[in-house]
PDB file of N, CA and C in Angstrom:
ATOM      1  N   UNK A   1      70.890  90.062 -49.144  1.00  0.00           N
ATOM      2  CA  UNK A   1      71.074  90.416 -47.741  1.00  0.00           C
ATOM      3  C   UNK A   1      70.915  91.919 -47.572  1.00  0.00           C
ATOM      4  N   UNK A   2      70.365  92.053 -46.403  1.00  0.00           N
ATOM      5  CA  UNK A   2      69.963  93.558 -46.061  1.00  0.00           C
ATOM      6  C   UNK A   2      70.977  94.098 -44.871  1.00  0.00           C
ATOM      7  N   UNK A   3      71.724  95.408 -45.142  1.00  0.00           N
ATOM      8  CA  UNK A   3      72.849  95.723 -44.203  1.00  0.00           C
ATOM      9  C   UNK A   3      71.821  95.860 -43.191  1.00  0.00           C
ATOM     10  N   UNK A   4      71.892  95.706 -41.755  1.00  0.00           N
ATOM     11  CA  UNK A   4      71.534  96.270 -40.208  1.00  0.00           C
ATOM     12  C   UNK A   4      72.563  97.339 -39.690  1.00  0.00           C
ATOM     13  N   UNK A   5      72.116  98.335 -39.730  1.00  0.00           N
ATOM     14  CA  UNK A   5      73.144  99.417 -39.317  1.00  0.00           C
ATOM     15  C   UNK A   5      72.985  99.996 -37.542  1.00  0.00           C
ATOM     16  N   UNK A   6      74.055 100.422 -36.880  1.00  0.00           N
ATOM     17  CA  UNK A   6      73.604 100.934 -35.733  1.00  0.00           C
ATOM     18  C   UNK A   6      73.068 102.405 -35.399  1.00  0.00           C
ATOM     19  N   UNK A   7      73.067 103.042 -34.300  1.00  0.00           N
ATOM     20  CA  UNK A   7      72.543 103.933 -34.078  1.00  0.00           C
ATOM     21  C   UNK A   7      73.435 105.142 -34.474  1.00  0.00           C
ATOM     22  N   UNK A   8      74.617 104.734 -35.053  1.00  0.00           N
ATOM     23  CA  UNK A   8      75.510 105.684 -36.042  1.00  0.00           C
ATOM     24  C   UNK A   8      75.590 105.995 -37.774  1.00  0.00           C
ATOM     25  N   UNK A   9      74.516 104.580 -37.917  1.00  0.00           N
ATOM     26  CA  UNK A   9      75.129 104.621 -39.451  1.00  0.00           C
ATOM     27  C   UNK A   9      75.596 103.521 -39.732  1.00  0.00           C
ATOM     28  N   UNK A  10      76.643 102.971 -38.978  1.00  0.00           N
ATOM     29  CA  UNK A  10      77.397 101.753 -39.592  1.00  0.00           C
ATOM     30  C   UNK A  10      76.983 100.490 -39.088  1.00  0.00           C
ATOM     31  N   UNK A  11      77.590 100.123 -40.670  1.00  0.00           N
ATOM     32  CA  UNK A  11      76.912  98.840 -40.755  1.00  0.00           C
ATOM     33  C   UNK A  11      77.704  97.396 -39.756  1.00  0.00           C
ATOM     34  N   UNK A  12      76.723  97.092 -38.932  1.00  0.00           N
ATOM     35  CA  UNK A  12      76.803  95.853 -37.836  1.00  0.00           C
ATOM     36  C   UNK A  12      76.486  94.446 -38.072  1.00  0.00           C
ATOM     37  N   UNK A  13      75.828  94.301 -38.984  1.00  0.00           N
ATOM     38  CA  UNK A  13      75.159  92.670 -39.206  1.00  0.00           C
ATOM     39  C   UNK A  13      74.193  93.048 -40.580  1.00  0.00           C
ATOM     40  N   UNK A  14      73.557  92.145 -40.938  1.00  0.00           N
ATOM     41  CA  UNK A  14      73.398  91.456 -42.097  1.00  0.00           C
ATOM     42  C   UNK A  14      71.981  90.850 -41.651  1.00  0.00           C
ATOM     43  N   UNK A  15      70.888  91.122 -42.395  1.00  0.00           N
ATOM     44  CA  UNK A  15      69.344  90.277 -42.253  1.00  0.00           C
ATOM     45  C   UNK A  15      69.139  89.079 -43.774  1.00  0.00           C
ATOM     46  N   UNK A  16      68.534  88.185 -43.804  1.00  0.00           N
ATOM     47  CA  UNK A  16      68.411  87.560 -45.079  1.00  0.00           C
ATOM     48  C   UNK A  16      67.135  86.919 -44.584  1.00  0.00           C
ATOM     49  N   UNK A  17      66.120  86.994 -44.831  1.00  0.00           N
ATOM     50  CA  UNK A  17      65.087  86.382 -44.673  1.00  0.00           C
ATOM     51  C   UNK A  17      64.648  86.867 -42.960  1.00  0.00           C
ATOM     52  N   UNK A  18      64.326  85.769 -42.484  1.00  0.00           N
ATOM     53  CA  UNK A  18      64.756  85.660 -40.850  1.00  0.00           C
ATOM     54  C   UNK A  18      65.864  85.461 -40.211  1.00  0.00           C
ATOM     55  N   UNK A  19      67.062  85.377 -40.752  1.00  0.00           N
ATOM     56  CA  UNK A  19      68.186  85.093 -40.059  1.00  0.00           C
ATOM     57  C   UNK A  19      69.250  86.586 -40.419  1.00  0.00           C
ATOM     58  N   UNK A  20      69.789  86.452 -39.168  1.00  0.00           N
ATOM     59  CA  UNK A  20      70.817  87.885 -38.965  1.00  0.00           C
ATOM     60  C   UNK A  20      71.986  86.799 -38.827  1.00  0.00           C
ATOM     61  N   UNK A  21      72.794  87.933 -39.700  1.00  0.00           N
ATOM     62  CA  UNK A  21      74.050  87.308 -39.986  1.00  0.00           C
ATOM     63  C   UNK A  21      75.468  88.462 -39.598  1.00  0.00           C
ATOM     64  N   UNK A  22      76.531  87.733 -38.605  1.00  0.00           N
ATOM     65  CA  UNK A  22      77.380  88.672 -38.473  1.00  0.00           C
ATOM     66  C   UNK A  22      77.852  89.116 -39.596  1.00  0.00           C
ATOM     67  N   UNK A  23      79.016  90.161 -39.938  1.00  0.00           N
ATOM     68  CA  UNK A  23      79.454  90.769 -40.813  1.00  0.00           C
ATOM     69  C   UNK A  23      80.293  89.788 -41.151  1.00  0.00           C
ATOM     70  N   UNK A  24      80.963  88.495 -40.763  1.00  0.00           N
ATOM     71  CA  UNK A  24      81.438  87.885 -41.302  1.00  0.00           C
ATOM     72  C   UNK A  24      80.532  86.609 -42.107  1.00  0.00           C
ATOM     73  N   UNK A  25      79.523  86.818 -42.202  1.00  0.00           N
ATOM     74  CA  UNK A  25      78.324  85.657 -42.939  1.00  0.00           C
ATOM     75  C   UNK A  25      77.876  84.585 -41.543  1.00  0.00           C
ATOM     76  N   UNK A  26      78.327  84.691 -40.562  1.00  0.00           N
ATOM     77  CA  UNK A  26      77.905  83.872 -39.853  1.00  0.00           C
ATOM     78  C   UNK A  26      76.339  83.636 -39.293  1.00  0.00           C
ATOM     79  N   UNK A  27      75.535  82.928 -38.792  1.00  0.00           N
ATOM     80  CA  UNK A  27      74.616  83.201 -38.335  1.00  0.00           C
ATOM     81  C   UNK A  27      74.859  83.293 -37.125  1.00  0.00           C
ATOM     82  N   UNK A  28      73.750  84.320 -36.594  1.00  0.00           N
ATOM     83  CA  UNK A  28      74.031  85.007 -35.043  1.00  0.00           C
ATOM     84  C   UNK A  28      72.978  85.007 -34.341  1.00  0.00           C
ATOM     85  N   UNK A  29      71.700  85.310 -34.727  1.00  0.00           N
ATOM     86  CA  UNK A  29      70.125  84.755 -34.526  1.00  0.00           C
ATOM     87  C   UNK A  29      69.580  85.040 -35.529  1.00  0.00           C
ATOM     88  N   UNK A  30      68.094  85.103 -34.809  1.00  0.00           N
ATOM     89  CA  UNK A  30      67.197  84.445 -35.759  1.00  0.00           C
ATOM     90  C   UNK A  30      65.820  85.241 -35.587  1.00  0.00           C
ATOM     91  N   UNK A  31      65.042  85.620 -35.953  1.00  0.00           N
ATOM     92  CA  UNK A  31      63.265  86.592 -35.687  1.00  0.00           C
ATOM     93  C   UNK A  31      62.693  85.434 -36.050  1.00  0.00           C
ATOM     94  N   UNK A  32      61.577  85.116 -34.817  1.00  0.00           N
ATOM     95  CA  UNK A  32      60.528  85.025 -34.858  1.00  0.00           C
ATOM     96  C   UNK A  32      59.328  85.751 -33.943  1.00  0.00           C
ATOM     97  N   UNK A  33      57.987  85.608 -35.242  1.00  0.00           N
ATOM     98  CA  UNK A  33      57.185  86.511 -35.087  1.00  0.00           C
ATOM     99  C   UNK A  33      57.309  87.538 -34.245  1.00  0.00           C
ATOM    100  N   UNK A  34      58.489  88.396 -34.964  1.00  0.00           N
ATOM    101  CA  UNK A  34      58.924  89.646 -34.506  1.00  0.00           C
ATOM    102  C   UNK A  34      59.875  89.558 -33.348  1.00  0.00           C
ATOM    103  N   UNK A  35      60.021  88.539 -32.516  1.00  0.00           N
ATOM    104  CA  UNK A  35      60.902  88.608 -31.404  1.00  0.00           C
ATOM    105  C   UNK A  35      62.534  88.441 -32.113  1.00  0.00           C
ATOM    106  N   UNK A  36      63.415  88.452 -31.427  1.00  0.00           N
ATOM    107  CA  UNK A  36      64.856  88.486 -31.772  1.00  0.00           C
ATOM    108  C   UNK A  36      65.253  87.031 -30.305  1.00  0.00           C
ATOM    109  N   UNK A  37      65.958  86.319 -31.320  1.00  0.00           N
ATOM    110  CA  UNK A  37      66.434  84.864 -30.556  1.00  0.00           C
ATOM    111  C   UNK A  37      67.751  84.669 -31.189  1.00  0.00           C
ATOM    112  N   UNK A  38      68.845  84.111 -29.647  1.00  0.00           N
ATOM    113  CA  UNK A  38      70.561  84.050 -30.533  1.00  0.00           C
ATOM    114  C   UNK A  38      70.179  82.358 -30.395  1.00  0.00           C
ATOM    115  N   UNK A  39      70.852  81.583 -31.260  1.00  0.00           N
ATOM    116  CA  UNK A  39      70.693  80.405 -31.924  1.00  0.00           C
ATOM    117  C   UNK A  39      70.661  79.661 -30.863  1.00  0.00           C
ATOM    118  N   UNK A  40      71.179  80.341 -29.149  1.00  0.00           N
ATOM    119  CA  UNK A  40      70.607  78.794 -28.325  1.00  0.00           C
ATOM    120  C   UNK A  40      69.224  79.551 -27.604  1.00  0.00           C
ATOM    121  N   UNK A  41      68.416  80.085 -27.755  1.00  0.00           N
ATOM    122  CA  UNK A  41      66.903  80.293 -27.378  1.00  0.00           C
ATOM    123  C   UNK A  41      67.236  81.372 -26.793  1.00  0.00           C
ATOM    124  N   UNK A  42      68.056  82.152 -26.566  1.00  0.00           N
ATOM    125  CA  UNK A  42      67.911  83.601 -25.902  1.00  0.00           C
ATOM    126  C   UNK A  42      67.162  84.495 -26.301  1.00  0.00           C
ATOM    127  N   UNK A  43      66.257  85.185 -25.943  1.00  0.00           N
ATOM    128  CA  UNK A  43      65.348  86.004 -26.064  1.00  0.00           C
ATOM    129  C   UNK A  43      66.108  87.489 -26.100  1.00  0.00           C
ATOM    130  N   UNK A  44      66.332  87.989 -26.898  1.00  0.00           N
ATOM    131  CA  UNK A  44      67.043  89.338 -27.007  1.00  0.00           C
ATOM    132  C   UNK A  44      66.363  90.550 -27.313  1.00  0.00           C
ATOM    133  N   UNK A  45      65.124  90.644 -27.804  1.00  0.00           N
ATOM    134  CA  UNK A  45      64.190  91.945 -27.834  1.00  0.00           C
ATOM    135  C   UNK A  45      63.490  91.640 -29.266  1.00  0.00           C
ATOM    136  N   UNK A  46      63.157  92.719 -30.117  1.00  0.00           N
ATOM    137  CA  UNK A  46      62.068  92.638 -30.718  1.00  0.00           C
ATOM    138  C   UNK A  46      62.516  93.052 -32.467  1.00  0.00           C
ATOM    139  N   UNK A  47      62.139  92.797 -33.620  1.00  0.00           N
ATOM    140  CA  UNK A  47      62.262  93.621 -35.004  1.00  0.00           C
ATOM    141  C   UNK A  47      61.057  94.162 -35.483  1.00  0.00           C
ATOM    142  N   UNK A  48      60.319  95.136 -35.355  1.00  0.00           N
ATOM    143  CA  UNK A  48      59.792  95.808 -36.043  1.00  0.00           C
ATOM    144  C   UNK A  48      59.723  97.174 -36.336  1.00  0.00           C
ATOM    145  N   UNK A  49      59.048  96.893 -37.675  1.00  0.00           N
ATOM    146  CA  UNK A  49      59.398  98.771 -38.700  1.00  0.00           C
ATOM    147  C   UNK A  49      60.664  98.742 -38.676  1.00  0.00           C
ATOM    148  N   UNK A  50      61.372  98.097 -39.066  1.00  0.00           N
ATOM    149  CA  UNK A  50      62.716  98.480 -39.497  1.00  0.00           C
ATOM    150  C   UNK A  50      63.800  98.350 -37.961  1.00  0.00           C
ATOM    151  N   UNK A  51      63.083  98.101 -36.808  1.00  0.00           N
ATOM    152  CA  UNK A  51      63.741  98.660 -35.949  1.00  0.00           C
ATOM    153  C   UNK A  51      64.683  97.706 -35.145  1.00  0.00           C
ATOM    154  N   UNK A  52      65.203  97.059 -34.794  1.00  0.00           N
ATOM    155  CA  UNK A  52      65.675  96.333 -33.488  1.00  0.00           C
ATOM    156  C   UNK A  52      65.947  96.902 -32.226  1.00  0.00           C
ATOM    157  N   UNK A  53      64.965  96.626 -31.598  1.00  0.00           N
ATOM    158  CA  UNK A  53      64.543  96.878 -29.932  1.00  0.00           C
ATOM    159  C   UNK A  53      64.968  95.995 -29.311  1.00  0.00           C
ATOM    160  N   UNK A  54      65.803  96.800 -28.172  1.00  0.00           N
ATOM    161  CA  UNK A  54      65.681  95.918 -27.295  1.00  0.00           C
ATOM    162  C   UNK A  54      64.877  95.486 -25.999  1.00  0.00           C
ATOM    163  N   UNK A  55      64.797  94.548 -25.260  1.00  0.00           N
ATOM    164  CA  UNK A  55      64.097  94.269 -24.367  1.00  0.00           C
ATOM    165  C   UNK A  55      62.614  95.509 -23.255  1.00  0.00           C
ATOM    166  N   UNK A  56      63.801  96.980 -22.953  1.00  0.00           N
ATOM    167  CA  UNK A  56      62.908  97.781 -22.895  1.00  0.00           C
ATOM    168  C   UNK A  56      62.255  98.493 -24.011  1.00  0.00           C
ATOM    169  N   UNK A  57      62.270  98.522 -25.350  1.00  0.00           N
ATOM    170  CA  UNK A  57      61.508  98.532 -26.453  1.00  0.00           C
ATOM    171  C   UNK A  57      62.539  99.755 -26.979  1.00  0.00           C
ATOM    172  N   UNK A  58      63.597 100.321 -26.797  1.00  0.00           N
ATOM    173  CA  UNK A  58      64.584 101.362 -27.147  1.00  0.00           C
ATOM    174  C   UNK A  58      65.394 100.785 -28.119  1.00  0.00           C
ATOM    175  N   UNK A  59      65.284 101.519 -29.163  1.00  0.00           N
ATOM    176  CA  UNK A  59      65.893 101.462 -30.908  1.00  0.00           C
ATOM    177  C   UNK A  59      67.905 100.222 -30.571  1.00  0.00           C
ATOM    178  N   UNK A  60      68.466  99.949 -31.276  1.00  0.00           N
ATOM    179  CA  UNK A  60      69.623  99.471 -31.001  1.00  0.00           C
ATOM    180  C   UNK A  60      70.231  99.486 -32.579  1.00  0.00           C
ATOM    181  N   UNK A  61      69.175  99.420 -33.383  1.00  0.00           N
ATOM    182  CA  UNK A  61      69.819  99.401 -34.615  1.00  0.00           C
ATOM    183  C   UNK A  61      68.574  99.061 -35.820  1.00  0.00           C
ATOM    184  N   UNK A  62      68.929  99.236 -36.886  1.00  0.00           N
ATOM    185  CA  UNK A  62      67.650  99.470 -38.351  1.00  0.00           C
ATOM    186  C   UNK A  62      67.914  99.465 -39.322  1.00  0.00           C
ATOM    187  N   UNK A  63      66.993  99.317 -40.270  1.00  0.00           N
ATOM    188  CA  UNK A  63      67.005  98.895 -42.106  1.00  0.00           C
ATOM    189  C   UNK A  63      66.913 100.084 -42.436  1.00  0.00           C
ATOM    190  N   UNK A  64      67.151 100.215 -43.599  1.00  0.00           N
ATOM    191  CA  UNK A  64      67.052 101.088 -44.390  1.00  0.00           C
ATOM    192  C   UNK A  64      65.633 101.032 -44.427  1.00  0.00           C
ATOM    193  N   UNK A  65      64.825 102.269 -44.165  1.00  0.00           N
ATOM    194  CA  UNK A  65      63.296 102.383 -44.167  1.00  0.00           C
ATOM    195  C   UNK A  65      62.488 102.120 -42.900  1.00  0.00           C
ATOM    196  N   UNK A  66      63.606 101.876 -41.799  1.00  0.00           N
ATOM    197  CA  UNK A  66      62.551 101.937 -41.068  1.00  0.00           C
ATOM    198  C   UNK A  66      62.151 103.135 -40.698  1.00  0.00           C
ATOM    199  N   UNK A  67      61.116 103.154 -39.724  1.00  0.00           N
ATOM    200  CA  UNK A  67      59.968 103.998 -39.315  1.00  0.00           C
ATOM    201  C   UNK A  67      59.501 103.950 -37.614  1.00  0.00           C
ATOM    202  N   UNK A  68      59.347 105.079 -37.089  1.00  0.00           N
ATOM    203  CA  UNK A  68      58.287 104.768 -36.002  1.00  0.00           C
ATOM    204  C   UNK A  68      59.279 104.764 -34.846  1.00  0.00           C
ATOM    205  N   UNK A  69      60.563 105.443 -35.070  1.00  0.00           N
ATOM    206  CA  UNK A  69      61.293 105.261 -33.561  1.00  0.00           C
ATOM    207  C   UNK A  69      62.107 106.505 -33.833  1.00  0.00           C
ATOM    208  N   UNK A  70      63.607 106.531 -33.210  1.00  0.00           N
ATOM    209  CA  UNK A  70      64.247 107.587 -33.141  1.00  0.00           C
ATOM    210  C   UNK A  70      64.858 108.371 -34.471  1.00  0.00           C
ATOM    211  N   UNK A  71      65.415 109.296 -34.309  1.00  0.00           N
ATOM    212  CA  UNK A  71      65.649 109.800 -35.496  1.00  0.00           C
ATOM    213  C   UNK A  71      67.139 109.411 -35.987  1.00  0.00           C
ATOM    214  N   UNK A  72      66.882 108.928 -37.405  1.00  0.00           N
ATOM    215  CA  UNK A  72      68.107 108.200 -37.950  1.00  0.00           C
ATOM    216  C   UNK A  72      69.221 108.578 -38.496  1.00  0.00           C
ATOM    217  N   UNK A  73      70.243 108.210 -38.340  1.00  0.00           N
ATOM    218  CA  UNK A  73      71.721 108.855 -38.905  1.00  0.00           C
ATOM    219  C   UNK A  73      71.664 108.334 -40.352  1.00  0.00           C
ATOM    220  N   UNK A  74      72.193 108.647 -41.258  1.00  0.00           N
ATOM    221  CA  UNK A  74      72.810 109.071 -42.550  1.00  0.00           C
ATOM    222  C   UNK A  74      73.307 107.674 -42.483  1.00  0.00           C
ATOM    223  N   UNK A  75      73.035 106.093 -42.874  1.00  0.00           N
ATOM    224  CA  UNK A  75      73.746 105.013 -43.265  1.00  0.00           C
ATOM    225  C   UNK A  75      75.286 105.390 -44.167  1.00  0.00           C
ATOM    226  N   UNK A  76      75.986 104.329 -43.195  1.00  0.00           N
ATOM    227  CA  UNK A  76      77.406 104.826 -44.316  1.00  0.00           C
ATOM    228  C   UNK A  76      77.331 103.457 -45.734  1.00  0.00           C
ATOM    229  N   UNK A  77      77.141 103.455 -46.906  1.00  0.00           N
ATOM    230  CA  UNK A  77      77.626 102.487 -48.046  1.00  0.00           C
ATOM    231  C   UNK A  77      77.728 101.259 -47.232  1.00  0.00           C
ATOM    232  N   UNK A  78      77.187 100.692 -47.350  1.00  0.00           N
ATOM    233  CA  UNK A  78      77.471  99.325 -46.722  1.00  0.00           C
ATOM    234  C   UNK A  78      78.726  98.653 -47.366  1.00  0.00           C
ATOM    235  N   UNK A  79      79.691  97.349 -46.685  1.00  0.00           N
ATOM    236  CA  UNK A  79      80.467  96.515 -47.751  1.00  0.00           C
ATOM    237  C   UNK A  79      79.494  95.616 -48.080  1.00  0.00           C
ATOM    238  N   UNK A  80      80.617  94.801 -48.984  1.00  0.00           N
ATOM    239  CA  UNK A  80      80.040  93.549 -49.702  1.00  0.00           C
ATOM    240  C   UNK A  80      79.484  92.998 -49.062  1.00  0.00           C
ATOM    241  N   UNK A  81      78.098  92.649 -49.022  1.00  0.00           N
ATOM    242  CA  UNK A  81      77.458  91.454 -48.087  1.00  0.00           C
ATOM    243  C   UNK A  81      78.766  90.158 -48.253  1.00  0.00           C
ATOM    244  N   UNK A  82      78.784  89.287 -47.349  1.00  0.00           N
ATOM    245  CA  UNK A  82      79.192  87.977 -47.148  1.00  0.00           C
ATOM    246  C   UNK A  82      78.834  87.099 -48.178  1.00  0.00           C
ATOM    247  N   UNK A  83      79.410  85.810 -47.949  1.00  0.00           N
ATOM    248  CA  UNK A  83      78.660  84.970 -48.300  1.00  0.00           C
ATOM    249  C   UNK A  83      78.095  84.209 -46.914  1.00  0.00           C
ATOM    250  N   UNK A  84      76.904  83.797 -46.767  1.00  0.00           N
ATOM    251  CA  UNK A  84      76.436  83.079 -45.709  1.00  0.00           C
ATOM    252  C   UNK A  84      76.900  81.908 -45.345  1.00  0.00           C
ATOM    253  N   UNK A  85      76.738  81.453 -44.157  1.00  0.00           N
ATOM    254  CA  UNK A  85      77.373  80.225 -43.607  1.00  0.00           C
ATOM    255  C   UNK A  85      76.300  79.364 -43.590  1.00  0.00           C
ATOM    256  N   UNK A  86      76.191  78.030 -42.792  1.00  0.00           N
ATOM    257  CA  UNK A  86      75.448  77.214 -43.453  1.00  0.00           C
ATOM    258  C   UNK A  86      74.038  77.574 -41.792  1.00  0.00           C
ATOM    259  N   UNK A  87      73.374  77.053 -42.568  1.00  0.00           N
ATOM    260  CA  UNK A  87      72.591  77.531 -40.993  1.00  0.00           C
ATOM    261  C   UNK A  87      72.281  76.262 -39.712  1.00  0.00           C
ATOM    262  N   UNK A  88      72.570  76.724 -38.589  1.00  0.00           N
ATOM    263  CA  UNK A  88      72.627  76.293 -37.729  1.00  0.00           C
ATOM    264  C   UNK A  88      70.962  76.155 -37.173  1.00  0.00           C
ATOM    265  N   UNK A  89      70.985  74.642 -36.773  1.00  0.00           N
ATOM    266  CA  UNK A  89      69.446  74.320 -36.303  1.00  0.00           C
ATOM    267  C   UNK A  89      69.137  75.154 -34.686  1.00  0.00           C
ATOM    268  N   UNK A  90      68.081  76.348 -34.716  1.00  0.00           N
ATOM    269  CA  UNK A  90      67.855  77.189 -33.647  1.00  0.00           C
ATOM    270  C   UNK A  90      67.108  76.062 -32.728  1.00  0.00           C
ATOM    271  N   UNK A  91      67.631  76.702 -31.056  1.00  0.00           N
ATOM    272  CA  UNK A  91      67.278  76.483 -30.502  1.00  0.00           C
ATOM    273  C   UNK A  91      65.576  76.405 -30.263  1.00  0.00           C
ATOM    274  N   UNK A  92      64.822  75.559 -29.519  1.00  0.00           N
ATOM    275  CA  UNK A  92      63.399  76.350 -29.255  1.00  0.00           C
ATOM    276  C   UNK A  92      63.111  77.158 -28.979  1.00  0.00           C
ATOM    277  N   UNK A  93      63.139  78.739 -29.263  1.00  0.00           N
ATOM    278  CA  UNK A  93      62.676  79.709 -28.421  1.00  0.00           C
ATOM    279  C   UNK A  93      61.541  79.738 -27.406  1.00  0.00           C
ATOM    280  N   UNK A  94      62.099  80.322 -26.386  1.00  0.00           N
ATOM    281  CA  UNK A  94      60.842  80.370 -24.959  1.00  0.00           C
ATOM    282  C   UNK A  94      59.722  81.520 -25.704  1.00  0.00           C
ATOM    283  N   UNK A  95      58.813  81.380 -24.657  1.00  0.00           N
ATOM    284  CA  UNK A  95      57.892  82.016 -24.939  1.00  0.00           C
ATOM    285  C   UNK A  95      58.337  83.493 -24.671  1.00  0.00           C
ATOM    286  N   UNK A  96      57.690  84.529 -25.135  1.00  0.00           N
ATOM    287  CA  UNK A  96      57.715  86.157 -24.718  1.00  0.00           C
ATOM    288  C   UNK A  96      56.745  86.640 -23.823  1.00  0.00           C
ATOM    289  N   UNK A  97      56.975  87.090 -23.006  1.00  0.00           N
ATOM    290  CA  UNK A  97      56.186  87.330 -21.963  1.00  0.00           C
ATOM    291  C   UNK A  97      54.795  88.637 -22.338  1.00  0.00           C
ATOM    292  N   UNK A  98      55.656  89.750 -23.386  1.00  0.00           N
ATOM    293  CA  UNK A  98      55.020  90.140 -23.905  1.00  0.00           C
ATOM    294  C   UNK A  98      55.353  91.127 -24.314  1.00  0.00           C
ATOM    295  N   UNK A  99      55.164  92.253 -25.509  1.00  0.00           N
ATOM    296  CA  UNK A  99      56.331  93.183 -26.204  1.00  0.00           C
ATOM    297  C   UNK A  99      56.324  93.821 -25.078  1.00  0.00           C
ATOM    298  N   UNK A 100      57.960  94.907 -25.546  1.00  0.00           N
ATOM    299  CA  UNK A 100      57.995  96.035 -24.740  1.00  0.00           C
ATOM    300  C   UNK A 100      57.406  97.174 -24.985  1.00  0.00           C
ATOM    301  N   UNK A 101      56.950  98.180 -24.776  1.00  0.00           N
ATOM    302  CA  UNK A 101      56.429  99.465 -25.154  1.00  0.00           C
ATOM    303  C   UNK A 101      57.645  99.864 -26.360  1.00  0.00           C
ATOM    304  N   UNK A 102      57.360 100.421 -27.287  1.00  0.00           N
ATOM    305  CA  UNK A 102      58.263 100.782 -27.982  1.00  0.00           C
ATOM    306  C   UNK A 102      58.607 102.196 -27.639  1.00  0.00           C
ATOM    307  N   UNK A 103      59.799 102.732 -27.374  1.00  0.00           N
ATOM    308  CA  UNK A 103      60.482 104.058 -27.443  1.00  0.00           C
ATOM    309  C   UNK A 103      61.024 104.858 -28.276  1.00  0.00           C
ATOM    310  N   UNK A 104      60.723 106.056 -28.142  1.00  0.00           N
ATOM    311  CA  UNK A 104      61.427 106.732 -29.694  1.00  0.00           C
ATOM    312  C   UNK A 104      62.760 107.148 -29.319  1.00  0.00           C
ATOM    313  N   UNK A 105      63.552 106.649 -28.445  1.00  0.00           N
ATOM    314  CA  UNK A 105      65.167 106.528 -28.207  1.00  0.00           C
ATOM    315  C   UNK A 105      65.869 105.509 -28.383  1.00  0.00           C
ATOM    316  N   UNK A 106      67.160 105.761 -28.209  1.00  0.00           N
ATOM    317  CA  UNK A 106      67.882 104.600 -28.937  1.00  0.00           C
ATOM    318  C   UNK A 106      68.340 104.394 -27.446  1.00  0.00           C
ATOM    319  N   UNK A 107      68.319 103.030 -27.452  1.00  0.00           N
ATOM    320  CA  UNK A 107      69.212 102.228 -26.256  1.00  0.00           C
ATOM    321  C   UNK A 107      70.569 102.728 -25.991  1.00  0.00           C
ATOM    322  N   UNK A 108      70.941 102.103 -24.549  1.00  0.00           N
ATOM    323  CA  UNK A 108      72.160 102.716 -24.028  1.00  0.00           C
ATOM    324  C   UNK A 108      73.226 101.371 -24.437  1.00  0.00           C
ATOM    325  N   UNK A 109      72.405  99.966 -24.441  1.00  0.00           N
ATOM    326  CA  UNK A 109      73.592  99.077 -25.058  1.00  0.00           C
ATOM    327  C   UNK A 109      73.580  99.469 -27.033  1.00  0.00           C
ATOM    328  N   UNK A 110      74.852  98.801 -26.889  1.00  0.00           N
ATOM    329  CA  UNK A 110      75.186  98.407 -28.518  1.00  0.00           C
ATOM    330  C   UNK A 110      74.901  97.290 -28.981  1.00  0.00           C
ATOM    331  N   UNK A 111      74.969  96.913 -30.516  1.00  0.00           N
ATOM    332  CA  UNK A 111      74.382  95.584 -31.169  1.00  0.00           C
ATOM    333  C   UNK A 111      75.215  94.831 -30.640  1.00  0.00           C
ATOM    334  N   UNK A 112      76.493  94.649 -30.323  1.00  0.00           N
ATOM    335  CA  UNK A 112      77.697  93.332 -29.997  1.00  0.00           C
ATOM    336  C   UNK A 112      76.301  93.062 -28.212  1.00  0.00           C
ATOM    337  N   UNK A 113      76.423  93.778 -27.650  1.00  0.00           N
ATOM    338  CA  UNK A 113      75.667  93.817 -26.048  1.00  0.00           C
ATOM    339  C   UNK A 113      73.958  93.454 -26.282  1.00  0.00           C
ATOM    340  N   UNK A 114      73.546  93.705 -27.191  1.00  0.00           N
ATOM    341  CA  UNK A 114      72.200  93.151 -27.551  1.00  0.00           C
ATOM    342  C   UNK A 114      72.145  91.722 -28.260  1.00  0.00           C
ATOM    343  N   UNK A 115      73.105  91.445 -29.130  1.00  0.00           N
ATOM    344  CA  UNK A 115      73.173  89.991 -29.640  1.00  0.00           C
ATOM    345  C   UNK A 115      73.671  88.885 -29.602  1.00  0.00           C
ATOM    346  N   UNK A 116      74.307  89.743 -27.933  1.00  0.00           N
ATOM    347  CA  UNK A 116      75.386  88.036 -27.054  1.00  0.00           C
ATOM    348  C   UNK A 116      74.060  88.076 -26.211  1.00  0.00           C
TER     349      UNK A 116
END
């Protein structure tokens, strides 16, 4: 599992493949082809280069390595990854209308406000 940290450093959620996992191992959504979906089809914004965008294409949170958006804080040590929960069958995701422009700022919501 890969920590997801916010626009401070600290660590918020958990990536394993395609599925994001709260800090307690839970699953919370899910990426496909790059979009961000919470397990009943909500369309929540975008993952690429490291980044999680939201809807207007503004940073919300990132991997270690990403690239191509705002300038990044100092990750704090992540904890112990979890152990994962079992995974929950995702909703169908709707279609995307179409990316957002990407921004080299970080959003005004937080990850809890981007992944309800």
């Amino acid at each position: 599992m890969r920590p997801i940290f916010n626009q401070h450093g600290k660590t918020v959620s958990w990536l394993s493949k395609d599925v994001i996992y709260d800090l307690g191992g839970e699953e919370i959504a899910f990426i496909k082809d790059k979009a961000v979906f919470t397990y009943d089809g909500k369309y929540v914004g975008i993952f690429e280069n490291g980044f999680f965008r939201d809807k207007s294409g503004h940073a919300v949170a990132f991997l270690t390595g990403a690239y191509g958006g705002p300038k990044l804080p100092t990750p704090e040590i992540p904890p112990v990854p979890p152990v994962p929960a079992k995974h929950p069958v995702p909703s169908s995701p709707p279609a995307m209308s179409e990316d957002p422009t990407v921004k080299s700022k970080w959003s005004r919501i937080d990850w809890i406000e981007f992944i309800r």
